[in-house]
PDB file of N, CA and C in Angstrom:
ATOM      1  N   UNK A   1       0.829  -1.193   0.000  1.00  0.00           N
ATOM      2  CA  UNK A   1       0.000   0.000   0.000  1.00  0.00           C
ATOM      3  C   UNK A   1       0.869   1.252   0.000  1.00  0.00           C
ATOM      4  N   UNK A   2       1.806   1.264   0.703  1.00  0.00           N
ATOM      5  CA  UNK A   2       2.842   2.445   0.547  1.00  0.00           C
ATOM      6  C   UNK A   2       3.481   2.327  -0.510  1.00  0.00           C
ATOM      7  N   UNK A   3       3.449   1.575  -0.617  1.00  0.00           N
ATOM      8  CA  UNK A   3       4.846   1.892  -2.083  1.00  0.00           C
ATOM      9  C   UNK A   3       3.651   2.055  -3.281  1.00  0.00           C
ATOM     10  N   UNK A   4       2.304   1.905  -3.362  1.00  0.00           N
ATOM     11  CA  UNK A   4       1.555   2.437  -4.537  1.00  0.00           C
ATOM     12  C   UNK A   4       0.954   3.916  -4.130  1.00  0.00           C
ATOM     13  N   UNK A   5       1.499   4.453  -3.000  1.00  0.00           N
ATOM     14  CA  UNK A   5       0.843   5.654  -2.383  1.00  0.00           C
ATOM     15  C   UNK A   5       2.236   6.823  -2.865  1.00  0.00           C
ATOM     16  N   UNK A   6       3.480   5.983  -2.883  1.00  0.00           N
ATOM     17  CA  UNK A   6       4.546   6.732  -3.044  1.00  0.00           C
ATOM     18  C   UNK A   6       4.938   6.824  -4.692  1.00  0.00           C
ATOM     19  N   UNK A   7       4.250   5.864  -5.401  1.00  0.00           N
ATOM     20  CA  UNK A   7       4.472   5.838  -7.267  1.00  0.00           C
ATOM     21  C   UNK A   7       3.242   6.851  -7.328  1.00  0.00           C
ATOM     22  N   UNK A   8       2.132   6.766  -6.573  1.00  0.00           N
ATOM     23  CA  UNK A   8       1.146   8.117  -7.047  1.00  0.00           C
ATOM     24  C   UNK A   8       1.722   9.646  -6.861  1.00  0.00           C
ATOM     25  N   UNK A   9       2.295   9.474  -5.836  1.00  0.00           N
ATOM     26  CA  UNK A   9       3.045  10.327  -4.827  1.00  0.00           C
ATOM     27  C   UNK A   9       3.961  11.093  -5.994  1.00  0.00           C
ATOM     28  N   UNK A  10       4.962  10.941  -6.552  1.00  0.00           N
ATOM     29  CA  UNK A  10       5.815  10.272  -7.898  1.00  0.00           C
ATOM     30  C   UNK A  10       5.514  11.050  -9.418  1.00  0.00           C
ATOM     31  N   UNK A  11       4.254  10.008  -9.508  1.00  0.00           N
ATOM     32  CA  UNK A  11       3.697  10.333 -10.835  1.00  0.00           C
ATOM     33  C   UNK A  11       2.817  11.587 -10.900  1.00  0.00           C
ATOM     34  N   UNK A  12       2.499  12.104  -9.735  1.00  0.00           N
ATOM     35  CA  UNK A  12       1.782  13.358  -9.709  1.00  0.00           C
ATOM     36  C   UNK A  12       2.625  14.765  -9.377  1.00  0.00           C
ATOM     37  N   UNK A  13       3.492  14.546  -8.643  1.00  0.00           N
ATOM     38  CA  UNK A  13       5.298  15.278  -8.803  1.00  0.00           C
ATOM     39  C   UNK A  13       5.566  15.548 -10.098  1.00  0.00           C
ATOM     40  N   UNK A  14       5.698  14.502 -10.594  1.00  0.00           N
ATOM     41  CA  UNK A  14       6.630  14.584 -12.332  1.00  0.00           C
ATOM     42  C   UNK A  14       5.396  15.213 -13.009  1.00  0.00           C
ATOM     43  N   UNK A  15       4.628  15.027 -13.170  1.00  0.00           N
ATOM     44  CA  UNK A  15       3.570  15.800 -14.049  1.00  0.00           C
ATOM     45  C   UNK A  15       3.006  17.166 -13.196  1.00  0.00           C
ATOM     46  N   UNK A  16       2.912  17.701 -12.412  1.00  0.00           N
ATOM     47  CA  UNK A  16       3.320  18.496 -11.847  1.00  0.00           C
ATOM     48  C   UNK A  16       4.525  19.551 -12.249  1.00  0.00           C
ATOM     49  N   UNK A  17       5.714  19.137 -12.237  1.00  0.00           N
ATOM     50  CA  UNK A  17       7.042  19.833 -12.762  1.00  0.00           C
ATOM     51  C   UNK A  17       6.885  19.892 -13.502  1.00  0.00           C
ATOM     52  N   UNK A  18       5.917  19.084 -14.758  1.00  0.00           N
ATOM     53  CA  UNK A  18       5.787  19.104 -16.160  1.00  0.00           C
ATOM     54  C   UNK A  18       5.397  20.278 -16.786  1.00  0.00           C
ATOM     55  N   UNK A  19       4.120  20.333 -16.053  1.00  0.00           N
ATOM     56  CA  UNK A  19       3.666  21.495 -16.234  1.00  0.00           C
ATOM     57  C   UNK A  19       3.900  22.972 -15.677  1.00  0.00           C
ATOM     58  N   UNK A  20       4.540  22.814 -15.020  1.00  0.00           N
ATOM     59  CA  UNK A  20       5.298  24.124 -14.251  1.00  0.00           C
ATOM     60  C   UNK A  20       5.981  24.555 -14.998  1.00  0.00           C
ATOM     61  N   UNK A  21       6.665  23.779 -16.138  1.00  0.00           N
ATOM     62  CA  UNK A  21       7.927  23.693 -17.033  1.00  0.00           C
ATOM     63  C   UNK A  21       7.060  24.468 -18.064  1.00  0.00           C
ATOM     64  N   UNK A  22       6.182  23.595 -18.798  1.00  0.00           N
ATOM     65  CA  UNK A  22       5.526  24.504 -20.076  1.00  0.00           C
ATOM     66  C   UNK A  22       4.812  25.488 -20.075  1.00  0.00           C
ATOM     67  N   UNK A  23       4.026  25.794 -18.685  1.00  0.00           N
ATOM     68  CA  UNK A  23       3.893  27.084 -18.254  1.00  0.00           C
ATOM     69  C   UNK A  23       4.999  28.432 -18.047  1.00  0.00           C
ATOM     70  N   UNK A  24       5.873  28.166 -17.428  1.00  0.00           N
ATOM     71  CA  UNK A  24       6.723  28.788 -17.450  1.00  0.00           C
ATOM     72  C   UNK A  24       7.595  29.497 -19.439  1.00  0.00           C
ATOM     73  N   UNK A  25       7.721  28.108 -19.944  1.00  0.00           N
ATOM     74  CA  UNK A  25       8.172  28.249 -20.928  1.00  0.00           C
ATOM     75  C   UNK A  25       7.183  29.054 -22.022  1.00  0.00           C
ATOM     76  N   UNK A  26       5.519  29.060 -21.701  1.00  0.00           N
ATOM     77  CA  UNK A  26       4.960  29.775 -22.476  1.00  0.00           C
ATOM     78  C   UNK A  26       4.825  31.394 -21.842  1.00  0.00           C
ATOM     79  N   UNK A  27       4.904  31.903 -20.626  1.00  0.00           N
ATOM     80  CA  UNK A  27       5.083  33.069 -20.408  1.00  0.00           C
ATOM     81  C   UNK A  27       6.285  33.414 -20.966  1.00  0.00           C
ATOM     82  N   UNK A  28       7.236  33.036 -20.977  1.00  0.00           N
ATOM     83  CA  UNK A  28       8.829  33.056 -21.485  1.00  0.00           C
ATOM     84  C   UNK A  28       8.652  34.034 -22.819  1.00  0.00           C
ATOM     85  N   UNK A  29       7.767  32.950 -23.935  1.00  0.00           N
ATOM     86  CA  UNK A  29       7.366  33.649 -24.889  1.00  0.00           C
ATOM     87  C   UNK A  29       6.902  34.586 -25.451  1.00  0.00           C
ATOM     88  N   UNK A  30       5.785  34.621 -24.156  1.00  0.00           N
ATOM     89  CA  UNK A  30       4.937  35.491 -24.485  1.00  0.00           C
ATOM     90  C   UNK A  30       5.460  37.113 -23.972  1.00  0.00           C
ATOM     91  N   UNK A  31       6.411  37.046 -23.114  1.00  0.00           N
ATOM     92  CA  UNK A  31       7.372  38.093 -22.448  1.00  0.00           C
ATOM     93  C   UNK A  31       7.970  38.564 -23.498  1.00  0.00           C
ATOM     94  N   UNK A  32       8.714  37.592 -24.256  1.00  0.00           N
ATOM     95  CA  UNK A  32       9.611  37.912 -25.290  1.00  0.00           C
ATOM     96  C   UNK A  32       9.140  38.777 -26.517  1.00  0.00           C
ATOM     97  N   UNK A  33       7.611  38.249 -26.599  1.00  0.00           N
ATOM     98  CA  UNK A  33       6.995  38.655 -28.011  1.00  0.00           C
ATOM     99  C   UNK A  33       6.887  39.850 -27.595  1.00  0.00           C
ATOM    100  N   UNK A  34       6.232  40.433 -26.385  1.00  0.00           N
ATOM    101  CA  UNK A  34       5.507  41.771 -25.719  1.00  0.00           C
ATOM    102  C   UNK A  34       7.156  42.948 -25.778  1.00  0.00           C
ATOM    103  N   UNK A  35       8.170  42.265 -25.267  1.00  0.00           N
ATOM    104  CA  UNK A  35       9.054  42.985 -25.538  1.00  0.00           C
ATOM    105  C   UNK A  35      10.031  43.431 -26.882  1.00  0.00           C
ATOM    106  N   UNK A  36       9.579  42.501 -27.826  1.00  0.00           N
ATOM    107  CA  UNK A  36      10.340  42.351 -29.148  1.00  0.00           C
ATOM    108  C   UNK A  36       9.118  43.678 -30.308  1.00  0.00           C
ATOM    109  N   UNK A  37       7.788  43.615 -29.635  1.00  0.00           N
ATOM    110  CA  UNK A  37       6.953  44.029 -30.190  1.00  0.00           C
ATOM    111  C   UNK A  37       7.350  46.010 -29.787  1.00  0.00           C
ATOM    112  N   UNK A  38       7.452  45.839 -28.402  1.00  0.00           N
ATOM    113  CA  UNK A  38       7.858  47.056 -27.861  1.00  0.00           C
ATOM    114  C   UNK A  38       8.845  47.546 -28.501  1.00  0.00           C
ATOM    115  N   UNK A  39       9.832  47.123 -28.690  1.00  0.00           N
ATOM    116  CA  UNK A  39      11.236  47.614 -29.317  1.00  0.00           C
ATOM    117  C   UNK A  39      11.037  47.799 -30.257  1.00  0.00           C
ATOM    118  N   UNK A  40      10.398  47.499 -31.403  1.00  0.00           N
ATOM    119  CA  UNK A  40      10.024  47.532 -32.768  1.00  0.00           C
ATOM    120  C   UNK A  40       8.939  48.767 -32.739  1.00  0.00           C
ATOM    121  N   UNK A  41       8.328  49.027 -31.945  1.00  0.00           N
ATOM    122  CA  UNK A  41       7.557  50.468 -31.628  1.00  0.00           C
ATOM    123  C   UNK A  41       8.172  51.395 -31.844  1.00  0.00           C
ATOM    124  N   UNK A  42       8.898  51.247 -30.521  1.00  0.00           N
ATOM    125  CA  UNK A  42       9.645  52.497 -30.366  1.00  0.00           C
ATOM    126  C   UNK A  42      10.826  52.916 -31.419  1.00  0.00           C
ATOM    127  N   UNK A  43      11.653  51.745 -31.847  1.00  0.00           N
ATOM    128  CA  UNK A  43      12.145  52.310 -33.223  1.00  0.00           C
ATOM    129  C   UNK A  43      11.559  52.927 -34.331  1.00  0.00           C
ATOM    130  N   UNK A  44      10.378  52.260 -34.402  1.00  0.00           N
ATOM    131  CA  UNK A  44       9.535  52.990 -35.932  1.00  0.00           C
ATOM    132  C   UNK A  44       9.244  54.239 -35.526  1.00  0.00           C
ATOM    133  N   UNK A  45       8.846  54.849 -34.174  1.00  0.00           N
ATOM    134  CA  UNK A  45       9.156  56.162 -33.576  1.00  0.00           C
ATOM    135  C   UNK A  45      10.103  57.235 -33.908  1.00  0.00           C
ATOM    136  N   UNK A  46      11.328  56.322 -33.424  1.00  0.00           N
ATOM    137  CA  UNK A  46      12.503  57.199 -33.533  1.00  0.00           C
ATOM    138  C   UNK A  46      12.896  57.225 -35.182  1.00  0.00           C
ATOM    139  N   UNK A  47      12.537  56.538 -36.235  1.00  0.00           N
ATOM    140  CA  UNK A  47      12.721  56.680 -37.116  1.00  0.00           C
ATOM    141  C   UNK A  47      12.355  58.122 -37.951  1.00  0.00           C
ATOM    142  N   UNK A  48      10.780  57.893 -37.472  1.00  0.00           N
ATOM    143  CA  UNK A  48       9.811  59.090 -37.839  1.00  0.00           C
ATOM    144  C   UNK A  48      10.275  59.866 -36.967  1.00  0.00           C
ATOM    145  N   UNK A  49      10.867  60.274 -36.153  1.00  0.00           N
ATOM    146  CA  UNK A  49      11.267  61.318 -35.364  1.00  0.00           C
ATOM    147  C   UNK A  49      12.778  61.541 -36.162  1.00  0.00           C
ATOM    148  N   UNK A  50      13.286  60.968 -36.630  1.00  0.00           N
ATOM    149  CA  UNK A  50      14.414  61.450 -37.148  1.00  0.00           C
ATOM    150  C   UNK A  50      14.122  62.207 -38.295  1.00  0.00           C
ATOM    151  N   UNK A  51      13.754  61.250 -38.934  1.00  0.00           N
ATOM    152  CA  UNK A  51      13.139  62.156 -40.546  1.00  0.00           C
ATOM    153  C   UNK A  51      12.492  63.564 -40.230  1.00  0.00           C
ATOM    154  N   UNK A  52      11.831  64.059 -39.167  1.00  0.00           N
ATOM    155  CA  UNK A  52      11.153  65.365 -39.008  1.00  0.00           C
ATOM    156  C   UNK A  52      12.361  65.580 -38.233  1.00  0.00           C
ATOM    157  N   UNK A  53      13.688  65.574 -38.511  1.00  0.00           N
ATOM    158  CA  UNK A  53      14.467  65.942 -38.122  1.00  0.00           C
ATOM    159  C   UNK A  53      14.626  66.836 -36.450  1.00  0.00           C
ATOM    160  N   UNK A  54      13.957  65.690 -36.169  1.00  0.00           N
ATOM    161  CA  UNK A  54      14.152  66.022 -34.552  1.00  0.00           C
ATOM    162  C   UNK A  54      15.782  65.425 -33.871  1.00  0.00           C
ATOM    163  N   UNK A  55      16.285  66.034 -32.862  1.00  0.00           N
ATOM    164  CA  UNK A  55      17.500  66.157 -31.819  1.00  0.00           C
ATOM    165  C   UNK A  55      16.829  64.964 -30.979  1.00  0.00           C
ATOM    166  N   UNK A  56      18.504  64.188 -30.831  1.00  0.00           N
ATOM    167  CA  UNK A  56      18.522  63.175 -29.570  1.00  0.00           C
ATOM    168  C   UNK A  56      17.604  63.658 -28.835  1.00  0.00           C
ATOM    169  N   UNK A  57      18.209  64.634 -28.273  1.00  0.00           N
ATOM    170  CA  UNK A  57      17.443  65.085 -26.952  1.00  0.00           C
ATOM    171  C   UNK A  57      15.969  64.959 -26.955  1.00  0.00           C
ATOM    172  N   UNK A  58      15.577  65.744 -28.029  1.00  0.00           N
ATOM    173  CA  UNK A  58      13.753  66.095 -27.843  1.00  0.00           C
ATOM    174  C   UNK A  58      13.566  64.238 -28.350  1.00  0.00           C
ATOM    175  N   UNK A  59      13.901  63.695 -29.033  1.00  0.00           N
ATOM    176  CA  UNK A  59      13.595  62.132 -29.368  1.00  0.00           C
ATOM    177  C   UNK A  59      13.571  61.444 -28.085  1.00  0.00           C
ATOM    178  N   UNK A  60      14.550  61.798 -27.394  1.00  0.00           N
ATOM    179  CA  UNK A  60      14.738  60.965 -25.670  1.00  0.00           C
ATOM    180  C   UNK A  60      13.853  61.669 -24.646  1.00  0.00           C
ATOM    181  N   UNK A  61      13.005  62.599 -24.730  1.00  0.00           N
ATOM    182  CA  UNK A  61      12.320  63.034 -23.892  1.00  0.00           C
ATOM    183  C   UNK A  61      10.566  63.061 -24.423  1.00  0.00           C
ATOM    184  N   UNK A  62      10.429  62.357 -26.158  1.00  0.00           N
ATOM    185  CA  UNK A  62       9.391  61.944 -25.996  1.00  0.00           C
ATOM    186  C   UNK A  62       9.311  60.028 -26.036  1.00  0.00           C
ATOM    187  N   UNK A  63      10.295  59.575 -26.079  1.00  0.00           N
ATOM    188  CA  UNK A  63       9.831  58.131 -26.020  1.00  0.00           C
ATOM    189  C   UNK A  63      10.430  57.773 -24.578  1.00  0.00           C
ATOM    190  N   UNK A  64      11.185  59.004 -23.807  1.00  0.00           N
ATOM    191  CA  UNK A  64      11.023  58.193 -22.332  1.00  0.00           C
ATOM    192  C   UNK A  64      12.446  57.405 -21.923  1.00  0.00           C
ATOM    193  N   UNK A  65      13.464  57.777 -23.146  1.00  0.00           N
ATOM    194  CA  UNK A  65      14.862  56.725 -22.920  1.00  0.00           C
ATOM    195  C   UNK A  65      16.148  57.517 -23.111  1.00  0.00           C
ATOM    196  N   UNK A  66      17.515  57.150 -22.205  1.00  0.00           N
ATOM    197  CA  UNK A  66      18.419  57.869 -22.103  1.00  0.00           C
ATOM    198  C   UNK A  66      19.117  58.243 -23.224  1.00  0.00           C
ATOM    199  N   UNK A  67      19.996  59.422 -22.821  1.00  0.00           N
ATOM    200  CA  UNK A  67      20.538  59.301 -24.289  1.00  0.00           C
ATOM    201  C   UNK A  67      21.412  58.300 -24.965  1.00  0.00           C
ATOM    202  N   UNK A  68      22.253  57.839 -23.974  1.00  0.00           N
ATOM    203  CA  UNK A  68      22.729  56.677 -24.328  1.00  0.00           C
ATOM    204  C   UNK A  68      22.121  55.704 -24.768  1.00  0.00           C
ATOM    205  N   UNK A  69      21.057  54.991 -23.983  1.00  0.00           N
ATOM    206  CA  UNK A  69      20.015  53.948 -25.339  1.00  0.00           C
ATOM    207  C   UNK A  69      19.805  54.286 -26.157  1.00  0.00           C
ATOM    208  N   UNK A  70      19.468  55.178 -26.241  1.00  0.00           N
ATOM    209  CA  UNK A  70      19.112  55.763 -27.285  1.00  0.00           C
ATOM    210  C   UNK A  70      19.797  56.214 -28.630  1.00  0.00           C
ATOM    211  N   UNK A  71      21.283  56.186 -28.531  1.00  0.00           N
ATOM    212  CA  UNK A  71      22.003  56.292 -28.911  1.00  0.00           C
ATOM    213  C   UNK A  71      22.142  54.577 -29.917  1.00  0.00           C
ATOM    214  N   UNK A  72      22.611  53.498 -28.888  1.00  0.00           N
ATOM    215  CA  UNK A  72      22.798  52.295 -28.949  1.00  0.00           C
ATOM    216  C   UNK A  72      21.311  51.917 -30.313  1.00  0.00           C
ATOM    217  N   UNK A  73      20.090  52.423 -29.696  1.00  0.00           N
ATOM    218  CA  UNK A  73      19.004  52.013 -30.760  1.00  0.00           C
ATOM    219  C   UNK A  73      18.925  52.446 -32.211  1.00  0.00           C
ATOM    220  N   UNK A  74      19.568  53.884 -31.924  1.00  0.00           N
ATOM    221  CA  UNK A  74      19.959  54.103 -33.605  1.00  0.00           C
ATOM    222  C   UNK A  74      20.791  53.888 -33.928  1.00  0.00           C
ATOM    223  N   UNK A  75      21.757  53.318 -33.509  1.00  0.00           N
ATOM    224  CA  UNK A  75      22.832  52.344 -34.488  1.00  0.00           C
ATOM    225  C   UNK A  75      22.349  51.526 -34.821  1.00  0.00           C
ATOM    226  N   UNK A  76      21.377  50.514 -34.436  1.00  0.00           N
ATOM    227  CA  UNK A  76      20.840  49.686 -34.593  1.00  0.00           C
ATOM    228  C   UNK A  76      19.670  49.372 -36.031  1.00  0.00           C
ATOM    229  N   UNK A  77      19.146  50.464 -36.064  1.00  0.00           N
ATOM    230  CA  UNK A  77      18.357  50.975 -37.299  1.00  0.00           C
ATOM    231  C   UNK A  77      18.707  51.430 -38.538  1.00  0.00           C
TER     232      UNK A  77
END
């Protein structure tokens, strides 16, 4: 009786972690997408903010980011 109390014990553990695992791994994603989506915002921003030939500065004080990121993001573009 114990030792079929301790394989339930066991098998409900491991499926348990199982799912802790693919849960985890689908917020993962979904973090990733929300932030990959964000970054891709805010560049198409700073793009159009460049072309109306706007300054670092006024560009970093309407999307909210230093000048240095900001810096780093338009190299990037």
């Amino acid at each position: 009786m114990c030792r079929a109390l301790d394989e339930m014990f066991e098998e409900s553990t491991n499926k348990g972690i199982q799912m802790g695992i693919k849960q985890g791994i689908e917020q993962g994603i979904e973090q990733g997408i929300e932030r990959g989506v964000k970054n891709t915002q805010i560049k198409i921003a700073i793009k159009m903010l460049v072309r109306n030939n706007q300054t670092l500065e006024e560009i970093s004080e309407i999307v909210g980011l230093d000048l240095d990121a900001l810096r780093e993001l338009k190299k990037s573009i």
